[in-house]
PDB file of N, CA and C in Angstrom:
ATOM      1  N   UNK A   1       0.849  -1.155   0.000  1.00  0.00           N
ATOM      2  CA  UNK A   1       0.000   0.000   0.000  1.00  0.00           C
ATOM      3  C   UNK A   1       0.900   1.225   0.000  1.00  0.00           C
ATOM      4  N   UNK A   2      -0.069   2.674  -0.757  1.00  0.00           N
ATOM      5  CA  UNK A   2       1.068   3.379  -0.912  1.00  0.00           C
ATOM      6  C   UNK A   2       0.573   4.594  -0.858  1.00  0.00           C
ATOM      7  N   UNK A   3       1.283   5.866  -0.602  1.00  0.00           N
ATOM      8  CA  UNK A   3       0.860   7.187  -0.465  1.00  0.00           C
ATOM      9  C   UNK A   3       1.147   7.554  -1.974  1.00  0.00           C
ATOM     10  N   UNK A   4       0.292   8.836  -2.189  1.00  0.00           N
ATOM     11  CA  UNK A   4       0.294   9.320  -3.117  1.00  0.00           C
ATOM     12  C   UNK A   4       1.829   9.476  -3.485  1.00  0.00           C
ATOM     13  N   UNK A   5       2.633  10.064  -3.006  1.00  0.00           N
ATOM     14  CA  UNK A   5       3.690  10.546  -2.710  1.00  0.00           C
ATOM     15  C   UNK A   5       4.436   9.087  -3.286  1.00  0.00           C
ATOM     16  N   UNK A   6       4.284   7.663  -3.018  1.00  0.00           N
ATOM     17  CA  UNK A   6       5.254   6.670  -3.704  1.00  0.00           C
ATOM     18  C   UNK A   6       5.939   5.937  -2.340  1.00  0.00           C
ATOM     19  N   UNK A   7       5.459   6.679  -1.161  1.00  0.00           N
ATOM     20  CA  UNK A   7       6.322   6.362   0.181  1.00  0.00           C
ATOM     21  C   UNK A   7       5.239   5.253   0.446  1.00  0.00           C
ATOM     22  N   UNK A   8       5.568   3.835   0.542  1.00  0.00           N
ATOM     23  CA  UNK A   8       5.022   2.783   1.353  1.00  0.00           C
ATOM     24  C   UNK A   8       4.146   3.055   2.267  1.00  0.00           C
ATOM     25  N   UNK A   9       3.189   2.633   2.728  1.00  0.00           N
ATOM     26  CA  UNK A   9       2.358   2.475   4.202  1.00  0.00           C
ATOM     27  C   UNK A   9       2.581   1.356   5.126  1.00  0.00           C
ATOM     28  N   UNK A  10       2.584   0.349   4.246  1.00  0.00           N
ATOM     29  CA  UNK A  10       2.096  -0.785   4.944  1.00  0.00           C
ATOM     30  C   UNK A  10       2.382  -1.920   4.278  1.00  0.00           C
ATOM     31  N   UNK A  11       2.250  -3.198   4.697  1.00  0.00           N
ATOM     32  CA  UNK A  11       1.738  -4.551   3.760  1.00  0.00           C
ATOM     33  C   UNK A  11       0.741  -4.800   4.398  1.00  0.00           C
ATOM     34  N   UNK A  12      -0.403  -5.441   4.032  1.00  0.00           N
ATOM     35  CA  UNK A  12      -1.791  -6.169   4.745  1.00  0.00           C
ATOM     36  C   UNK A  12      -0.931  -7.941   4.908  1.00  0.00           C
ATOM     37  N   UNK A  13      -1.301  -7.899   6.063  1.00  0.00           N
ATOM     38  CA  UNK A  13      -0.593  -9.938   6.673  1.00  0.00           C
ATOM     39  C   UNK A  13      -1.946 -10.194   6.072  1.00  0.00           C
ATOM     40  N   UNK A  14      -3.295  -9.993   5.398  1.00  0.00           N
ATOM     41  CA  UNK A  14      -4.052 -10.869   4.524  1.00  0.00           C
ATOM     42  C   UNK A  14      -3.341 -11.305   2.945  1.00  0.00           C
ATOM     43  N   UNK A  15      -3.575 -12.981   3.248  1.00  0.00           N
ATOM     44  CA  UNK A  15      -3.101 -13.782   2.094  1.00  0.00           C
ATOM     45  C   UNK A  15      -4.765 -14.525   1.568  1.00  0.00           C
ATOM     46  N   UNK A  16      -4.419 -14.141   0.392  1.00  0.00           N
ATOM     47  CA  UNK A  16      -6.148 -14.992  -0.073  1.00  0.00           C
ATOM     48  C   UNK A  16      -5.986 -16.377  -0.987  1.00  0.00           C
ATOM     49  N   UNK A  17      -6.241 -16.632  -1.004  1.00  0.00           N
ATOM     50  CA  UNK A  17      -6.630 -18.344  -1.701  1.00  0.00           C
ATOM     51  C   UNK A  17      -6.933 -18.022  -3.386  1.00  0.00           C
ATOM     52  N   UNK A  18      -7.973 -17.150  -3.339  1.00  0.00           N
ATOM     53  CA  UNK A  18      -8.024 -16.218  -5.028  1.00  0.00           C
ATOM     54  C   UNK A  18      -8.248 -15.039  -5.045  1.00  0.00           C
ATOM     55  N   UNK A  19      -8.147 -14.759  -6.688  1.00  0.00           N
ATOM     56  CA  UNK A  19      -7.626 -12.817  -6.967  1.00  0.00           C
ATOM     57  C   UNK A  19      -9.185 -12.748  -6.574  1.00  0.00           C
ATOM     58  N   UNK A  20     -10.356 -13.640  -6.527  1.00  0.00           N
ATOM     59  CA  UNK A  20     -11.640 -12.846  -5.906  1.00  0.00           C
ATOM     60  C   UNK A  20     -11.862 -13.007  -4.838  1.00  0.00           C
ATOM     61  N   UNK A  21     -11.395 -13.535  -4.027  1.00  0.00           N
ATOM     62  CA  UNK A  21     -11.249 -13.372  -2.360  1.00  0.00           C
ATOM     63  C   UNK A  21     -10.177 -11.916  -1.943  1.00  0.00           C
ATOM     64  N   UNK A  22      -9.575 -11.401  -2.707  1.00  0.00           N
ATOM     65  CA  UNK A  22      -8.446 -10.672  -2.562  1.00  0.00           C
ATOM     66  C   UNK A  22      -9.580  -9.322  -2.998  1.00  0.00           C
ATOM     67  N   UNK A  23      -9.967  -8.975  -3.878  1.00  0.00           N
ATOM     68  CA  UNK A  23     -10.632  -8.394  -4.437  1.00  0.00           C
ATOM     69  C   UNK A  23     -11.934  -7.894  -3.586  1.00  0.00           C
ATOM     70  N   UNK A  24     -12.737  -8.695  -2.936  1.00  0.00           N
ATOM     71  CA  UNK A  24     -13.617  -9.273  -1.728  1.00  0.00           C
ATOM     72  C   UNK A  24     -13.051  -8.291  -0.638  1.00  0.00           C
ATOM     73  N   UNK A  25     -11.796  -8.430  -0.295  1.00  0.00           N
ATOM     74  CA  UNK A  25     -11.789  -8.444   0.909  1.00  0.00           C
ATOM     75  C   UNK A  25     -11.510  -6.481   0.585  1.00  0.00           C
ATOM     76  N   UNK A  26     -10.707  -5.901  -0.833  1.00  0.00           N
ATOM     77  CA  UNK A  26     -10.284  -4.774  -0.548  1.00  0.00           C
ATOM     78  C   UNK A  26     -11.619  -3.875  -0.745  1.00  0.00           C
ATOM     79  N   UNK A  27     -12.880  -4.505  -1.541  1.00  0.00           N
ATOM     80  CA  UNK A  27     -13.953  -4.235  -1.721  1.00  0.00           C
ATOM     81  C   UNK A  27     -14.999  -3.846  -0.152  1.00  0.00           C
ATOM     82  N   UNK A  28     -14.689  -4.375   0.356  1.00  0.00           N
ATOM     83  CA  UNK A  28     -14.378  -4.261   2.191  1.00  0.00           C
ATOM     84  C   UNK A  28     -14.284  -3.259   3.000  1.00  0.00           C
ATOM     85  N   UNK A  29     -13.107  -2.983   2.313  1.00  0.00           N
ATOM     86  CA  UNK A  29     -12.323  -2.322   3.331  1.00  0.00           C
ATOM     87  C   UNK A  29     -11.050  -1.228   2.522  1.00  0.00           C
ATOM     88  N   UNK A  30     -11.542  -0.695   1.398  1.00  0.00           N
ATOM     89  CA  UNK A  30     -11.295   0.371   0.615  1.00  0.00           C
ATOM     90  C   UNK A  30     -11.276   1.857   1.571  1.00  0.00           C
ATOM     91  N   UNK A  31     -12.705   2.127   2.011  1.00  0.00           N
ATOM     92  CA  UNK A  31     -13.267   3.083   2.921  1.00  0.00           C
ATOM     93  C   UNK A  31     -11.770   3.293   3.941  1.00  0.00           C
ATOM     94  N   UNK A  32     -11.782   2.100   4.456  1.00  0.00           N
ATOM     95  CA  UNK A  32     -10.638   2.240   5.684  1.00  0.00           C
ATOM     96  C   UNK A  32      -9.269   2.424   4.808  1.00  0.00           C
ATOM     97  N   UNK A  33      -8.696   1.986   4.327  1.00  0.00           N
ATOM     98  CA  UNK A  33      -7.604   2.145   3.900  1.00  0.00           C
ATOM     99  C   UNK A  33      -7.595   3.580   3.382  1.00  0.00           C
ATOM    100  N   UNK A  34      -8.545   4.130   2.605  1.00  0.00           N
ATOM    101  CA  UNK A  34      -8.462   5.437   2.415  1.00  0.00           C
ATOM    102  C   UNK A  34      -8.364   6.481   3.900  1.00  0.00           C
ATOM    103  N   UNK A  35      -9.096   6.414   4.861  1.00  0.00           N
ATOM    104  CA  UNK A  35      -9.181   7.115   6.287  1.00  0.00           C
ATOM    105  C   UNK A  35      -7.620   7.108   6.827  1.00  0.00           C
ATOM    106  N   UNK A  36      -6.855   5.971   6.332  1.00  0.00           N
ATOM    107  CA  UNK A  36      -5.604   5.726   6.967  1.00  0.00           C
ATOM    108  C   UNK A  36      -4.298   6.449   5.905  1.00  0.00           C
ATOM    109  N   UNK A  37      -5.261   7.120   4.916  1.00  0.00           N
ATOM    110  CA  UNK A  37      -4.248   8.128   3.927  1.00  0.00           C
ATOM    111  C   UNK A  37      -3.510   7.000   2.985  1.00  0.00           C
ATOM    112  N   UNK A  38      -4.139   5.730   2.993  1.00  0.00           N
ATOM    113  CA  UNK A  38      -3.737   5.040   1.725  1.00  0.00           C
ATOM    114  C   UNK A  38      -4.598   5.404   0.353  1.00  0.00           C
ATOM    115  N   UNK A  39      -3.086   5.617  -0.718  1.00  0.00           N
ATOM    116  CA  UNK A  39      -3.773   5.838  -2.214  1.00  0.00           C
ATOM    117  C   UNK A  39      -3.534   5.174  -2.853  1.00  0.00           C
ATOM    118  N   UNK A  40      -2.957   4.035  -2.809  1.00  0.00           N
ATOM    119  CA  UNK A  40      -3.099   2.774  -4.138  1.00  0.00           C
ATOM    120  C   UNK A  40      -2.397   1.673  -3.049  1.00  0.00           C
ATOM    121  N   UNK A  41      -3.093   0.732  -3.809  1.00  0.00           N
ATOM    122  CA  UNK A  41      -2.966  -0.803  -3.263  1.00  0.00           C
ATOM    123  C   UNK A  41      -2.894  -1.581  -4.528  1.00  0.00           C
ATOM    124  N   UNK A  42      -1.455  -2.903  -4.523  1.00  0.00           N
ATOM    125  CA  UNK A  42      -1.315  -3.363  -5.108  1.00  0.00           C
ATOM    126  C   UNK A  42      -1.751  -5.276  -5.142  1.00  0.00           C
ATOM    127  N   UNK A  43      -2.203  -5.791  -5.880  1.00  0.00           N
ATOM    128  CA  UNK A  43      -2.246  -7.294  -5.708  1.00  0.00           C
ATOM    129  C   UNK A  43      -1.257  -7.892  -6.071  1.00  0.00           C
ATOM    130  N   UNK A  44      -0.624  -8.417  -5.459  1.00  0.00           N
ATOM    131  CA  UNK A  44       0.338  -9.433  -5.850  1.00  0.00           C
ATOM    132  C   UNK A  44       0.514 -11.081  -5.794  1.00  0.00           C
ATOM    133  N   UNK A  45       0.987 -12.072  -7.018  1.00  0.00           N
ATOM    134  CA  UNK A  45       0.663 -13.473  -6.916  1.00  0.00           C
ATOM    135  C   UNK A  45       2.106 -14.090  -6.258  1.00  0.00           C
ATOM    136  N   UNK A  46       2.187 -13.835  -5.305  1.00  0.00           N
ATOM    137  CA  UNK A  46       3.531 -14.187  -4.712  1.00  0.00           C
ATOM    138  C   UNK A  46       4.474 -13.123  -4.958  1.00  0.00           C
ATOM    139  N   UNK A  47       5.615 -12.947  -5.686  1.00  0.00           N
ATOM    140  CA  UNK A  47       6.073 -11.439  -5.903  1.00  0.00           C
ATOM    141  C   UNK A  47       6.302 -10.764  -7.067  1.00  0.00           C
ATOM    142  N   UNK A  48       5.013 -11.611  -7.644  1.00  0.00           N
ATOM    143  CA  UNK A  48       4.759 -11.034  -9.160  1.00  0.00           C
ATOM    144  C   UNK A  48       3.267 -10.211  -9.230  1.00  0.00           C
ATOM    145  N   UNK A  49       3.630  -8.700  -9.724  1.00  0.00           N
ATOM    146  CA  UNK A  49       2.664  -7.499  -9.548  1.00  0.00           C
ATOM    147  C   UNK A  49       1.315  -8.740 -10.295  1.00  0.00           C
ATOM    148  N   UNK A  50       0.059  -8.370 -10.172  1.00  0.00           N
ATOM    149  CA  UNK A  50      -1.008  -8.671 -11.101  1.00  0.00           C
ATOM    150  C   UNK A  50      -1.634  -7.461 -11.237  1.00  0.00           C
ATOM    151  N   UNK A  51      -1.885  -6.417 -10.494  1.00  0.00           N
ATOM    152  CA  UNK A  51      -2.420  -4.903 -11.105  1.00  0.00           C
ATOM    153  C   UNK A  51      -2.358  -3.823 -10.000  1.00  0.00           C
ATOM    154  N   UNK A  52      -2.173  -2.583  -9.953  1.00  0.00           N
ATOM    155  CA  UNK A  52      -2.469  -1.539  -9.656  1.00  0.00           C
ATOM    156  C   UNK A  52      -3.878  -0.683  -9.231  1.00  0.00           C
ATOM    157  N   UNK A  53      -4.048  -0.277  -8.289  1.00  0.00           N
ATOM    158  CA  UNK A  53      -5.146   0.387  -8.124  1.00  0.00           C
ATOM    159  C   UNK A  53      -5.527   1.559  -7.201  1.00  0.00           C
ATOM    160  N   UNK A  54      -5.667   2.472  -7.785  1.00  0.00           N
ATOM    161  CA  UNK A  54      -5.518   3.615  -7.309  1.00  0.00           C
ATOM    162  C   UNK A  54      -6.661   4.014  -6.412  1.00  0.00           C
ATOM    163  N   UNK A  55      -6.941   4.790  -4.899  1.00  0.00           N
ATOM    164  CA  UNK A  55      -8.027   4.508  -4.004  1.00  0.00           C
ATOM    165  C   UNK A  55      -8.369   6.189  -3.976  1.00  0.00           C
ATOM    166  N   UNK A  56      -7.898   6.887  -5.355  1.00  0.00           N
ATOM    167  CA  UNK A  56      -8.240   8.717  -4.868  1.00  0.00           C
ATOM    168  C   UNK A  56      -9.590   8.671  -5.615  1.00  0.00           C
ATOM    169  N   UNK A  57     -10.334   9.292  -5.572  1.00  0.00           N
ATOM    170  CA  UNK A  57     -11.495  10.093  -6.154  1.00  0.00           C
ATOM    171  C   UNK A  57     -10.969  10.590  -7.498  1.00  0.00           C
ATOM    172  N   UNK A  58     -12.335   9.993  -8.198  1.00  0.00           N
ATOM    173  CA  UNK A  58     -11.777  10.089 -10.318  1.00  0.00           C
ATOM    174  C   UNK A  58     -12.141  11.457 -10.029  1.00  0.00           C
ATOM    175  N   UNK A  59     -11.522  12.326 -11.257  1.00  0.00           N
ATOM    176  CA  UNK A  59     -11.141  13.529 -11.210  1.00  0.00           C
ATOM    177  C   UNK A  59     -12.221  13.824 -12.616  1.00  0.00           C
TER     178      UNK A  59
END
């Protein structure tokens, strides 16, 4: 997870079973991660990227 800025936040210790349990869970809990000044969250399949996603308000 990441600030606008490119500076890290965090890692989530949630590991999911599939990209729609993963998906599920940020579908969740988007709201919060934004309150905590996170702006993009990444999925990853072990330590290979699968996509990008940005958590600011479309412009």
């Amino acid at each position: 997870m990441e600030r606008a800025d490119g500076r890290t936040v965090g890692m989530s210790e949630e590991t999911f079973s599939t990209q729609a349990d993963a998906e599920s869970w940020l579908g969740e809990n988007w709201r919060g991660l934004r309150a905590d000044d996170v702006d993009k969250v990444v999925l990853l399949d072990g330590e290979t990227l699968v996509y990008e996603m940005g958590l600011q308000d479309p412009e």
